[in-house]
N, C-alpha and C. Protein backbone atom coordinates (compact mmCIF):
# COMPACT_ATOMS: atom_id res chain seq x y z
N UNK A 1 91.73 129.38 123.36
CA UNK A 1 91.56 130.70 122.78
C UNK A 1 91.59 131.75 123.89
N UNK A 2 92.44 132.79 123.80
CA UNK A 2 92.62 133.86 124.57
C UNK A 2 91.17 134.52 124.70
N UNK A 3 90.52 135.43 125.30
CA UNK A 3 89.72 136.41 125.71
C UNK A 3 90.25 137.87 126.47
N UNK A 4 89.67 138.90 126.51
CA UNK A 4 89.62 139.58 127.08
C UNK A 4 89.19 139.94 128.11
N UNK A 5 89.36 140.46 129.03
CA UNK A 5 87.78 140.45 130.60
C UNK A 5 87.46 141.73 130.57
N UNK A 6 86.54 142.13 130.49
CA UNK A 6 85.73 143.04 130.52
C UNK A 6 86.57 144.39 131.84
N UNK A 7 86.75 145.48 131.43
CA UNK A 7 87.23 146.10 132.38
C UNK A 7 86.68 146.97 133.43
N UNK A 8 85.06 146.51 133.58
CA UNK A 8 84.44 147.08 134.48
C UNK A 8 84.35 146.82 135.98
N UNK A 9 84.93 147.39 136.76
CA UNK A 9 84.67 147.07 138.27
C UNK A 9 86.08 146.52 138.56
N UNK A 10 87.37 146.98 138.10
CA UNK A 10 88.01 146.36 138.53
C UNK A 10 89.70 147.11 138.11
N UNK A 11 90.70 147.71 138.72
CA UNK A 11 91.29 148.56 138.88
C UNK A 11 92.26 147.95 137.41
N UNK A 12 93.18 149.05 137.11
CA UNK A 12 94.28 148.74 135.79
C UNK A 12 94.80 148.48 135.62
N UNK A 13 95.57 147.88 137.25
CA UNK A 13 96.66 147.02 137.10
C UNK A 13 96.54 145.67 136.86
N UNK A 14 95.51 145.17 137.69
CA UNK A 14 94.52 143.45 137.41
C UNK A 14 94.27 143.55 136.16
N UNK A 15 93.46 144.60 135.73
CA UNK A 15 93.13 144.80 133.74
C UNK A 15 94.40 144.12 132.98
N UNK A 16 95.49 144.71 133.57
CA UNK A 16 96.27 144.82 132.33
C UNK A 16 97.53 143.89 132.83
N UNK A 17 97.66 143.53 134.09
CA UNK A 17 98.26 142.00 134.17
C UNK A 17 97.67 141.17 134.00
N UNK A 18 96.09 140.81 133.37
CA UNK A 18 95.65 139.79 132.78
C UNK A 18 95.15 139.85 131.55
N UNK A 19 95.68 140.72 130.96
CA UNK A 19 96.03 141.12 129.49
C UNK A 19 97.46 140.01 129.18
N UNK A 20 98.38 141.14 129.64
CA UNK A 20 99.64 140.35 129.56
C UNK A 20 99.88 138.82 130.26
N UNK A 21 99.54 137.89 130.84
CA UNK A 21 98.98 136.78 131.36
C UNK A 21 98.23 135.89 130.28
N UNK A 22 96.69 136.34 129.65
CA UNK A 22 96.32 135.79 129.13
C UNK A 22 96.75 135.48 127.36
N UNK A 23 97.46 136.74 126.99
CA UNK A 23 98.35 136.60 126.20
C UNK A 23 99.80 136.37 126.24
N UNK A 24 99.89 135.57 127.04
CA UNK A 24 101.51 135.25 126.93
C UNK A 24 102.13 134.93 125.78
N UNK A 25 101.53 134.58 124.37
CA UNK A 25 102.56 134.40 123.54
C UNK A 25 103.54 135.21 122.78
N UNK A 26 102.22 136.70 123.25
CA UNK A 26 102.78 137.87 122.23
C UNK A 26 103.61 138.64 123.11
N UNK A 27 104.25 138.32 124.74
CA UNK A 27 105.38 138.89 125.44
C UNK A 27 104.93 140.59 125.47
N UNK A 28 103.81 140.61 125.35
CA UNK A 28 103.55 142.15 126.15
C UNK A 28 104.65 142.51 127.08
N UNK A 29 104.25 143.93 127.12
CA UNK A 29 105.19 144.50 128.27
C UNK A 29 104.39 144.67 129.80
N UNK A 30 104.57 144.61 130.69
CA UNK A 30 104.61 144.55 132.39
C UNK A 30 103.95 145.95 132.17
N UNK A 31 102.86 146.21 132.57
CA UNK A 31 102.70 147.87 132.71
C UNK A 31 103.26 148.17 134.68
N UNK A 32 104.07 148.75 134.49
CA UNK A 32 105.23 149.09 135.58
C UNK A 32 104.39 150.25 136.55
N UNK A 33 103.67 151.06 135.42
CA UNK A 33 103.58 152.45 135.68
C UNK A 33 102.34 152.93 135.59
N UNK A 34 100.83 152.95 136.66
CA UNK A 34 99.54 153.09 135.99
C UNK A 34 99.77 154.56 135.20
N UNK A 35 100.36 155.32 135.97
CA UNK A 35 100.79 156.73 135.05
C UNK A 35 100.97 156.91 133.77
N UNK A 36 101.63 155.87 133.54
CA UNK A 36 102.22 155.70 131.99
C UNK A 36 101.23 154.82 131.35
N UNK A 37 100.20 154.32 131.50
CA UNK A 37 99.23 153.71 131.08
C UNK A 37 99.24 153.76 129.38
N UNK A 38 99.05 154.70 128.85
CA UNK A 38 98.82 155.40 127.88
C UNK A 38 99.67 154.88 126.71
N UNK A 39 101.14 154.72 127.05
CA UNK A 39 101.97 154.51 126.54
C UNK A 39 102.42 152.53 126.52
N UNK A 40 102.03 152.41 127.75
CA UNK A 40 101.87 150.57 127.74
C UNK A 40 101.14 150.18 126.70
N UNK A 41 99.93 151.03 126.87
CA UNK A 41 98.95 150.68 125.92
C UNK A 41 98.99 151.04 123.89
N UNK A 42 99.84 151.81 123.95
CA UNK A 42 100.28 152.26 122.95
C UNK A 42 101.57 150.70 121.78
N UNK A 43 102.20 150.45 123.29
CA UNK A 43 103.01 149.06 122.92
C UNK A 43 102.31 148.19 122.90
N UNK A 44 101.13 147.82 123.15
CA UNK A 44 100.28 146.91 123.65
C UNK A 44 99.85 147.06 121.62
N UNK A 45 99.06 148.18 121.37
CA UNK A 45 98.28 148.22 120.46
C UNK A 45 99.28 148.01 118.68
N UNK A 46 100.69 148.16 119.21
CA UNK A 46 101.32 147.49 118.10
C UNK A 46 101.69 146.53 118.65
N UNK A 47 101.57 144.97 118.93
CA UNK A 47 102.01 144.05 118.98
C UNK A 47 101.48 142.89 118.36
N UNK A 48 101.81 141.96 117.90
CA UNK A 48 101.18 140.48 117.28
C UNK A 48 99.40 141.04 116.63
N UNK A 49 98.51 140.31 117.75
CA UNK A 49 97.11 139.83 117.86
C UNK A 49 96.62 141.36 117.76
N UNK A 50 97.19 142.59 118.49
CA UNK A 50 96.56 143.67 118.98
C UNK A 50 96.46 144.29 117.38
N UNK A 51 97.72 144.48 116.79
CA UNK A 51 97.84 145.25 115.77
C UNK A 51 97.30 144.52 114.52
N UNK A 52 97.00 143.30 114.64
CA UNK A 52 96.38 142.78 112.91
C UNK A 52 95.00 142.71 113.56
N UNK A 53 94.36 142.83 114.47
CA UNK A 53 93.00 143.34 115.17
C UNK A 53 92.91 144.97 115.18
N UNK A 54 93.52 145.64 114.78
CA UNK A 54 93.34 147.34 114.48
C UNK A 54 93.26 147.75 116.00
N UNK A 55 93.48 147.44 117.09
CA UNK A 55 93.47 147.92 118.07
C UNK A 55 94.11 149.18 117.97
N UNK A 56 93.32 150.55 118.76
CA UNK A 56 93.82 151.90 118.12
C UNK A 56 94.68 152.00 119.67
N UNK A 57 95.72 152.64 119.03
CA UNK A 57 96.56 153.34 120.54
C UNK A 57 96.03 153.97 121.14
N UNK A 58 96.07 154.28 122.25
CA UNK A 58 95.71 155.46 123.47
C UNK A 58 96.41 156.62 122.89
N UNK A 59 97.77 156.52 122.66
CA UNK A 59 97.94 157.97 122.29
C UNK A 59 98.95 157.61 121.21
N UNK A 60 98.99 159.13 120.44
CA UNK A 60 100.06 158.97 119.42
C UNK A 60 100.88 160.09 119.22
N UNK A 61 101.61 159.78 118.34
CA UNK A 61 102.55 161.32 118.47
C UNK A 61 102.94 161.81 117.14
N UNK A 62 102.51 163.12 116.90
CA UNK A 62 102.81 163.20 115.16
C UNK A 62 103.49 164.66 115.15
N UNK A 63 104.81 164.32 114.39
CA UNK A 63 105.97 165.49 114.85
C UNK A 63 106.25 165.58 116.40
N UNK A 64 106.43 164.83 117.25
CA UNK A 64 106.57 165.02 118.11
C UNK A 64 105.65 165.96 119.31
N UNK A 65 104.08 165.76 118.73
CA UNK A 65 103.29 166.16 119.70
C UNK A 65 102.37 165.39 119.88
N UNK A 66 102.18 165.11 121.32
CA UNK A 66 101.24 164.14 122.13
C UNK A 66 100.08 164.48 121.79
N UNK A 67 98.95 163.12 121.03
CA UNK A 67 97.52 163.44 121.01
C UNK A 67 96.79 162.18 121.84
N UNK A 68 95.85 162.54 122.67
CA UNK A 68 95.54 161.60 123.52
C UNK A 68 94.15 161.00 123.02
N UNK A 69 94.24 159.52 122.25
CA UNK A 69 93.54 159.63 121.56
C UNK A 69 92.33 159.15 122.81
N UNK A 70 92.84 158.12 123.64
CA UNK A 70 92.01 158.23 124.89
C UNK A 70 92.52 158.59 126.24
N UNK A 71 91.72 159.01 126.51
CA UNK A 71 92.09 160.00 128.29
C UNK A 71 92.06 159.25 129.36
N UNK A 72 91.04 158.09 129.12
CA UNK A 72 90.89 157.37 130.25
C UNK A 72 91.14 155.78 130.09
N UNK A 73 92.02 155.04 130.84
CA UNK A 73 92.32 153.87 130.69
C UNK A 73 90.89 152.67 129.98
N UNK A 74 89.72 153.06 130.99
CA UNK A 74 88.77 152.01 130.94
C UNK A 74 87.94 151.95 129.31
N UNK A 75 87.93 153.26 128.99
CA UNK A 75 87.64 153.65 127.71
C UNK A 75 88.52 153.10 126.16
N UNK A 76 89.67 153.26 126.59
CA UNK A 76 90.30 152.21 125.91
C UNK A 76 90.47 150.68 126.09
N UNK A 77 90.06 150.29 127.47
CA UNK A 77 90.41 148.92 127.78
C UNK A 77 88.84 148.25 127.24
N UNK A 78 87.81 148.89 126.91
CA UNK A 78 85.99 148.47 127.07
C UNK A 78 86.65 148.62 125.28
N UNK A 79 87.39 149.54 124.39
CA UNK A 79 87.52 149.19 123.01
C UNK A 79 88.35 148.34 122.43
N UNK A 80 89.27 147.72 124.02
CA UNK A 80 90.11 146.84 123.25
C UNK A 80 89.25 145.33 123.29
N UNK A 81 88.51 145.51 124.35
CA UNK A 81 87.45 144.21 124.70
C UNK A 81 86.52 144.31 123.30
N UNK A 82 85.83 144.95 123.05
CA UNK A 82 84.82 144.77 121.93
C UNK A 82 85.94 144.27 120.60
N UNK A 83 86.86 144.90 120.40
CA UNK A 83 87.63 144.44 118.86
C UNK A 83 87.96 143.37 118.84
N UNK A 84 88.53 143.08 120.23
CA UNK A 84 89.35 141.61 119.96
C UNK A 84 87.96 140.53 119.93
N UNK A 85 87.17 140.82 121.20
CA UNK A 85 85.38 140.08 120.95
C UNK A 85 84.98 139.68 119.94
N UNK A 86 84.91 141.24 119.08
CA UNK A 86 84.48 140.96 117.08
C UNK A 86 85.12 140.13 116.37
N UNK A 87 86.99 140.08 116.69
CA UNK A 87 87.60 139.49 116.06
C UNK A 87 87.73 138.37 115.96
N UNK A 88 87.35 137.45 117.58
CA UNK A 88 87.44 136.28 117.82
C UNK A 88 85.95 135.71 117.30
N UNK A 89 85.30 136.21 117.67
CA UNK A 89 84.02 135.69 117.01
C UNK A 89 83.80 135.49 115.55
N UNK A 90 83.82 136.62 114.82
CA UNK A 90 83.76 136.32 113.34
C UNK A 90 85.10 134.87 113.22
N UNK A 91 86.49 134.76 113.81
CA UNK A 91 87.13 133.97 113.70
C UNK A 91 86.24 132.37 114.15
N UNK A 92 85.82 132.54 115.12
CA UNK A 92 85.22 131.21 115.47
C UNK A 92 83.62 130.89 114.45
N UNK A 93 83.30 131.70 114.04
CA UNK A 93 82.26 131.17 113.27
C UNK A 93 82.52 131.19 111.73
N UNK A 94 83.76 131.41 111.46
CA UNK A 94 84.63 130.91 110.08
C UNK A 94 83.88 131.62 109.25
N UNK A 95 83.17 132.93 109.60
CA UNK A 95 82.87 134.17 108.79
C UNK A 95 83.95 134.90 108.30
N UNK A 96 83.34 135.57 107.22
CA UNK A 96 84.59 136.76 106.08
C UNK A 96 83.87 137.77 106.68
N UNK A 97 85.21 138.88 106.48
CA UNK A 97 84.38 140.10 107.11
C UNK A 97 83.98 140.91 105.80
């Protein structure tokens, strides 16, 4: 079973090449660009596990204007840790939500 690691104390590129690492099945994308963070994370939050776990994007775009739904990488990376956490857990204790 995959996990998440906690993203405290530890920079965004390690975060998020052991994102993509520990999920290898769902072929994430390489975040190339800490700049572009936002937008990795955006591909990240529609993919396989991320998106039937409601993982919310960092940012979105409606009519073609940027809303940042988070500003800061760790803030989204500490909400992608708790959902997928909730998710795997209620999964391992063969609870209904």
């Amino acid at each position: 079973m995959n996990k998440v690691i906690w993203p405290y104390g530890i920079s965004l590129k390690l975060w998020a090449d052991s994102l993509v690492s520990d999920f290898g099945e769902e072929c994430l994308p390489k975040l190339e660009d800490e700049k572009q963070w936002q937008d990795w994370g955006s591909q990240v939050a529609g993919t396989g596990i991320f998106l039937r776990a409601s993982v919310p994007p960092p940012v979105t775009y409606t009519k073609g204007v940027k809303n940042e739904v988070f500003k800061e990488w760790d803030k989204w990376a500490k909400t992608v840790f708790r959902i997928m956490s909730d998710d795997y857990s209620s999964t391992d204790l063969n609870l209904t939500r």
